[in-house]
C-alpha atoms as a PDB file:
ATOM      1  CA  UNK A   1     -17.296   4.010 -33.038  1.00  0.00           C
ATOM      2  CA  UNK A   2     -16.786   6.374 -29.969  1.00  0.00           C
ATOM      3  CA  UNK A   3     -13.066   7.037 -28.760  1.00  0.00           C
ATOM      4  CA  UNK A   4     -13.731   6.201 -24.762  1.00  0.00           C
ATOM      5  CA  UNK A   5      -9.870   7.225 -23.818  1.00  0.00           C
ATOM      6  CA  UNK A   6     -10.808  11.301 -24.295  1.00  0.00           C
ATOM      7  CA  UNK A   7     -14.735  10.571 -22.782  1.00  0.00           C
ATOM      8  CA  UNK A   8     -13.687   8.556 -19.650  1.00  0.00           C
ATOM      9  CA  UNK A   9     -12.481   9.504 -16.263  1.00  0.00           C
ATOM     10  CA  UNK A  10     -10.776   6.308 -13.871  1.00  0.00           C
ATOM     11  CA  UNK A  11     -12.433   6.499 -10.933  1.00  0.00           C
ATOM     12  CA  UNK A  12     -10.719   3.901  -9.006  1.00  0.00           C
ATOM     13  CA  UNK A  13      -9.341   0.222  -8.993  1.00  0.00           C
ATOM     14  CA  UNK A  14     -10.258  -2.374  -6.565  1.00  0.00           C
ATOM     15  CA  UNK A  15      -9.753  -5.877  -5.215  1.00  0.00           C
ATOM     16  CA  UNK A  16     -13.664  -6.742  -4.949  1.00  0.00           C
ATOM     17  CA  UNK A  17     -13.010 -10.558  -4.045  1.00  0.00           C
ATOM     18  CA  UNK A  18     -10.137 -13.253  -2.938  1.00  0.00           C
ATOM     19  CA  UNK A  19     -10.659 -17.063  -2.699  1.00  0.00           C
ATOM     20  CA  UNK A  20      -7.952 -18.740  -1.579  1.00  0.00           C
ATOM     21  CA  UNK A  21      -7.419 -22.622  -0.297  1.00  0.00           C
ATOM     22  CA  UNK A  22      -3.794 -23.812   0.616  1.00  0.00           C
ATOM     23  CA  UNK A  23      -4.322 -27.731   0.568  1.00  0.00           C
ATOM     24  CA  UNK A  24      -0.215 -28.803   0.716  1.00  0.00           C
ATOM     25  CA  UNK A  25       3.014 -26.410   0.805  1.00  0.00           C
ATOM     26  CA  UNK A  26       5.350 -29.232  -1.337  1.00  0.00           C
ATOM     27  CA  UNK A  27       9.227 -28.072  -1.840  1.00  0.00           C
ATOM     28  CA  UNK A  28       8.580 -28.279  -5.803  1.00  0.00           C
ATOM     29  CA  UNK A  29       5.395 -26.728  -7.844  1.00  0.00           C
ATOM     30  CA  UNK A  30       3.907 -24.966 -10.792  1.00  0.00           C
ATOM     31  CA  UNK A  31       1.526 -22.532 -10.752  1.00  0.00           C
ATOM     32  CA  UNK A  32      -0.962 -22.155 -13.856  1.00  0.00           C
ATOM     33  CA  UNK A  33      -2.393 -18.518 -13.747  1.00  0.00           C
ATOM     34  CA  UNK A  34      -5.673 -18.051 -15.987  1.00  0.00           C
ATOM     35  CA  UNK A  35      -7.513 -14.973 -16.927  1.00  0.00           C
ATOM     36  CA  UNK A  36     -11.393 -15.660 -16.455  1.00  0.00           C
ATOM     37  CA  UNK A  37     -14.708 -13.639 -16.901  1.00  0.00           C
ATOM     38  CA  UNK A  38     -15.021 -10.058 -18.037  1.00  0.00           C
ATOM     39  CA  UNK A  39     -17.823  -8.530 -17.058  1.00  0.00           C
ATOM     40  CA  UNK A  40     -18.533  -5.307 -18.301  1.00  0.00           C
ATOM     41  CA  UNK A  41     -21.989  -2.918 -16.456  1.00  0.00           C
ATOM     42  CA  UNK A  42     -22.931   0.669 -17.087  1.00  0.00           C
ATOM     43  CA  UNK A  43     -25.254   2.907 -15.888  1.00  0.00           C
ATOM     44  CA  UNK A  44     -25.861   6.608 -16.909  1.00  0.00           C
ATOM     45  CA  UNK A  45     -22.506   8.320 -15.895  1.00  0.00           C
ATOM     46  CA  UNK A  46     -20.236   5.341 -15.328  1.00  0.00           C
ATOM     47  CA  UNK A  47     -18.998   2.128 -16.784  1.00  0.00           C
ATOM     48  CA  UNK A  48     -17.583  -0.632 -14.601  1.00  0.00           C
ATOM     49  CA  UNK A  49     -15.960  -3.548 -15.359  1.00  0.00           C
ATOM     50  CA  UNK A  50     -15.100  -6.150 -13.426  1.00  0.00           C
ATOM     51  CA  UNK A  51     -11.974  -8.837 -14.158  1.00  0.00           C
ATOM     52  CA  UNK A  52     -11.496 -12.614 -12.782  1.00  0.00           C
ATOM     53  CA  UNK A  53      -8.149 -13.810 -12.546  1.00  0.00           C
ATOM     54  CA  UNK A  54      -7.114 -17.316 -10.773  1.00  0.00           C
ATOM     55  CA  UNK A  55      -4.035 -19.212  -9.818  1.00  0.00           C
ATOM     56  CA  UNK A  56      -4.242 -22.574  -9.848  1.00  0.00           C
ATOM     57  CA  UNK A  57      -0.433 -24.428  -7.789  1.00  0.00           C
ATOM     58  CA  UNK A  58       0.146 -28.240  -8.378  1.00  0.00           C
ATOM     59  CA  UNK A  59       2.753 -30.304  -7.221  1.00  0.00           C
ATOM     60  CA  UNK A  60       4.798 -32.806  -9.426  1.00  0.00           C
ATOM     61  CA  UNK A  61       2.337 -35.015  -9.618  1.00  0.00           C
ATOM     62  CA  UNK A  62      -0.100 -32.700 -11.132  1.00  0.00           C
ATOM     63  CA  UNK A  63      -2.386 -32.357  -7.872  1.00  0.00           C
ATOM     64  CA  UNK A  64      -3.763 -29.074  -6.766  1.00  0.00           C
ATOM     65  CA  UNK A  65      -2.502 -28.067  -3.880  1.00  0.00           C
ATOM     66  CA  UNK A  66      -3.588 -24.472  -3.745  1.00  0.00           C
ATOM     67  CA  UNK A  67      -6.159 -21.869  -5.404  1.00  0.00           C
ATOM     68  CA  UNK A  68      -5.998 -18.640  -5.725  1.00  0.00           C
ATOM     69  CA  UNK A  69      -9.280 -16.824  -7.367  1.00  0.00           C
ATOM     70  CA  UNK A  70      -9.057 -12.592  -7.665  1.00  0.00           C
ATOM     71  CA  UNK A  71     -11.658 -10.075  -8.679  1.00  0.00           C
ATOM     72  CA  UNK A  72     -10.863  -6.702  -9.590  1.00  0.00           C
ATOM     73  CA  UNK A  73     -13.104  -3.842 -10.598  1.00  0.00           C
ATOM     74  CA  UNK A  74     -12.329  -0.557 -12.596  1.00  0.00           C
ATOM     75  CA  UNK A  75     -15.141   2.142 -12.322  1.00  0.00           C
ATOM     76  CA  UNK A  76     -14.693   5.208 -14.510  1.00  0.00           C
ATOM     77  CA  UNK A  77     -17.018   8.261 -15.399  1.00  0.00           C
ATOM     78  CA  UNK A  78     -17.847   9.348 -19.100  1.00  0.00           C
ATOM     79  CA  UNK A  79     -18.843  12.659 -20.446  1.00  0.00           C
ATOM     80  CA  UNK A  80     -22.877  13.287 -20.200  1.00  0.00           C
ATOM     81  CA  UNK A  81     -24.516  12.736 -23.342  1.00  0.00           C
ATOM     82  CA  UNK A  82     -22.557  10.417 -24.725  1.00  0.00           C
ATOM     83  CA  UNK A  83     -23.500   7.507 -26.754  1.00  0.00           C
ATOM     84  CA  UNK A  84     -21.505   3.876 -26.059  1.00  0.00           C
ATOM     85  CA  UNK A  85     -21.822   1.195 -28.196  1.00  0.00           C
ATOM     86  CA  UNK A  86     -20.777  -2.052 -27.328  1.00  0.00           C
ATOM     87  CA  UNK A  87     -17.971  -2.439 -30.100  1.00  0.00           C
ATOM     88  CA  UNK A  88     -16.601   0.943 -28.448  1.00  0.00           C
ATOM     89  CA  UNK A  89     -16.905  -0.351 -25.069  1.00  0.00           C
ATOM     90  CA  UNK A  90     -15.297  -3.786 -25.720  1.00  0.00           C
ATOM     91  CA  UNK A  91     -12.525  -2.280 -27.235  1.00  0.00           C
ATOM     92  CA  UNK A  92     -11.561   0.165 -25.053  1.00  0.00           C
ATOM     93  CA  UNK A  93     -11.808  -2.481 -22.057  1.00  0.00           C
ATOM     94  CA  UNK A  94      -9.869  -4.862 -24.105  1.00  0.00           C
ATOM     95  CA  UNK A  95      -7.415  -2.053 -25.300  1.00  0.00           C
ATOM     96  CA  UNK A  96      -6.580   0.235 -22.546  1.00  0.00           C
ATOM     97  CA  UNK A  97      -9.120  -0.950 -18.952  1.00  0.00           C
ATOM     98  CA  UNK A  98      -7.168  -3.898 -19.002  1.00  0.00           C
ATOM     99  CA  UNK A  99      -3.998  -2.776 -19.088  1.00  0.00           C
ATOM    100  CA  UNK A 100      -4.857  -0.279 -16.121  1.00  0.00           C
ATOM    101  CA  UNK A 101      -5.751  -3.532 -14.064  1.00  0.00           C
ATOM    102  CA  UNK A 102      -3.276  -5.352 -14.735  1.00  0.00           C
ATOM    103  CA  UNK A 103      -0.354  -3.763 -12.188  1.00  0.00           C
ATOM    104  CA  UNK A 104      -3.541  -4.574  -9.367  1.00  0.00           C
ATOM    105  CA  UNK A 105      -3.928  -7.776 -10.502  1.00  0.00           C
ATOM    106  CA  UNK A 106      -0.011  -8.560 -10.328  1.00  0.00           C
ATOM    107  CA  UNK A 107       0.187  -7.125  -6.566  1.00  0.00           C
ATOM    108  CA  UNK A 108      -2.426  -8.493  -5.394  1.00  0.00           C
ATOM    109  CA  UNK A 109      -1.551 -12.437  -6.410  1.00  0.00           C
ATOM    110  CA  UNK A 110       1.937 -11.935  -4.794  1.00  0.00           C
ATOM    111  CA  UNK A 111       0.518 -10.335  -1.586  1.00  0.00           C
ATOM    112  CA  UNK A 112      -1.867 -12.807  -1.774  1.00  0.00           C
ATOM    113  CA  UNK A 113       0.743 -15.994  -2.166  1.00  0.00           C
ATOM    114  CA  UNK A 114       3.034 -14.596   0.289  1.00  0.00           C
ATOM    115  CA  UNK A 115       0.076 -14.317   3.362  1.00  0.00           C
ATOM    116  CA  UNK A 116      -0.759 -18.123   2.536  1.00  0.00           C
ATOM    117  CA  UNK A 117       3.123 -18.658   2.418  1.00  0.00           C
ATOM    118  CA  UNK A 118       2.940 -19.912  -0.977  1.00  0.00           C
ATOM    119  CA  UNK A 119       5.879 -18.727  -3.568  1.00  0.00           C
ATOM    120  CA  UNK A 120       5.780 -15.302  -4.847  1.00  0.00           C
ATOM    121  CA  UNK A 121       4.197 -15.188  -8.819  1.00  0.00           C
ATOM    122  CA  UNK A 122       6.182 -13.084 -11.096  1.00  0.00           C
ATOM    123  CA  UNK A 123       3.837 -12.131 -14.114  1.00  0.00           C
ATOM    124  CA  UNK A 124       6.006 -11.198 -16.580  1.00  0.00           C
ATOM    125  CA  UNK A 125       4.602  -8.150 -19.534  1.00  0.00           C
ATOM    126  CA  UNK A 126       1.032  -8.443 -20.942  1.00  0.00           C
ATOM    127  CA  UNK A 127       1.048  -7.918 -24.229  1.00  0.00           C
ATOM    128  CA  UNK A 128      -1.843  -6.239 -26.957  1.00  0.00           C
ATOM    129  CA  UNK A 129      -4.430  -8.573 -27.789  1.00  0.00           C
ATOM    130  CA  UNK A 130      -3.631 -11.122 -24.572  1.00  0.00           C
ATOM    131  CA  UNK A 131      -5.301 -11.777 -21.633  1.00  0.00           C
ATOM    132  CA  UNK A 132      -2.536 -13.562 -19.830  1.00  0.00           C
ATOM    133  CA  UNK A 133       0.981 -12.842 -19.969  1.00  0.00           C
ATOM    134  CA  UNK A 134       3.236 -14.810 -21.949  1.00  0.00           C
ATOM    135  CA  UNK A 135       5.609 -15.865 -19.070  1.00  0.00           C
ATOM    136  CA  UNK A 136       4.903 -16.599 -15.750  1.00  0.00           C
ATOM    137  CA  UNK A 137       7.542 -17.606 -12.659  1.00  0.00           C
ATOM    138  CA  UNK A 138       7.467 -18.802  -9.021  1.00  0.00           C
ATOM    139  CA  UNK A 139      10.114 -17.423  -7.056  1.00  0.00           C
ATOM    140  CA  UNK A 140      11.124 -20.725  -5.063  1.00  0.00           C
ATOM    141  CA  UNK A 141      13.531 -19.390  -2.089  1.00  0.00           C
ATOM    142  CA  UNK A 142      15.416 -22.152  -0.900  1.00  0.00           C
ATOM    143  CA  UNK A 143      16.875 -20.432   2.031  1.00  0.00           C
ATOM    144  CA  UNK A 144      14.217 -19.577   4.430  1.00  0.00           C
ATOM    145  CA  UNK A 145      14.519 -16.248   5.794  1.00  0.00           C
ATOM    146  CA  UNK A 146      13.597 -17.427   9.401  1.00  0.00           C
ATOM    147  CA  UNK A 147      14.650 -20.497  10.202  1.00  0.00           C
ATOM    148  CA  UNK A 148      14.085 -22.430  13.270  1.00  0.00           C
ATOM    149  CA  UNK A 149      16.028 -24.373  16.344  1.00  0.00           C
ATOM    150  CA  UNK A 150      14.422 -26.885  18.272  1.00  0.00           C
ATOM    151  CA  UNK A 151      12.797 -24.976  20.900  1.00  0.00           C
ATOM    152  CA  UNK A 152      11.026 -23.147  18.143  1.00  0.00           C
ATOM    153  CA  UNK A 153      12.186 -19.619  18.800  1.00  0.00           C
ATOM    154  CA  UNK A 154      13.359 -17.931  15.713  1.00  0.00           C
ATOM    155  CA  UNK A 155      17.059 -17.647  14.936  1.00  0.00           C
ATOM    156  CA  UNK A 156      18.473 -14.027  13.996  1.00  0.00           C
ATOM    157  CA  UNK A 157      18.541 -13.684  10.192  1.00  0.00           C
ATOM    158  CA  UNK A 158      22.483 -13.341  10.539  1.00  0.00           C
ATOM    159  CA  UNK A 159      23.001 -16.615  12.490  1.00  0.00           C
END
């Protein structure tokens, strides 16, 4: 088994796809967040692998009311000559890749929730040997930060 941390090089980390469908914005919901297909590609000098992560909101009745589907992909260069197998690549990607994506994946479902207006996701720490962290929050603010008079022109924030 080849040690990939010592015979790899990140390249870079990228958002490589975004679905995302806002059906209802309801005062109360969950949000079930799911880690999906890894798909893992090399090539002579580099290994990529790519990461699905989705978001699924319901309301209390258990009806989706938004999606939110993410696609990351980690490139990285390895030292010519060298031999991968796929036990060494799996758990290196599993081990260490994943980890690396992870802070990505976390911005980019809040930046993605708060464009569609939804409430921010708070991932909370991913742990060895999981794919999806053990807690997971919506940040419901009850006070919206510009609110509204009749005419529709925005009050000041300190009105």
């Amino acid at each position: 088994m080849v040690n990939l941390i010592g015979e790899t090089e990140i390249r870079e980390v990228r958002l490589v796809g975004v679905t995302a469908e806002v059906l209802d914005l309801p005062a109360e919901m969950t949000v079930d967040f799911k880690a999906g297909q890894v798909e893992v590609g090399q090539n002579p000098s580099e290994i990529i692998a790519k990461f699905e992560h989705s978001a699924t909101f319901e309301n209390t009745d258990g009806e989706t009311v938004a999606n939110i589907s993410l696609v990351h992909a980690a490139r990285f260069s390895y030292n010519e000559g060298l031999t991968l197998d796929d036990e060494s690549v799996g758990n290196w990607v599993f081990g260490n890749v994943y980890f690396m994506v992870y802070p990505y994946v976390r911005q980019a479902l809040q930046d993605t929730c708060l464009r569609l207006g939804l409430p921010a996701v708070v991932l909370g720490y991913l742990k060895r040997g999981e794919v999806t962290p053990e807690t997971i929050s919506l940040v419901i603010n009850t006070t919206s930060l510009v609110q509204k008079r009749g005419d529709d022109q925005p009050l000041p924030l300190d009105a």
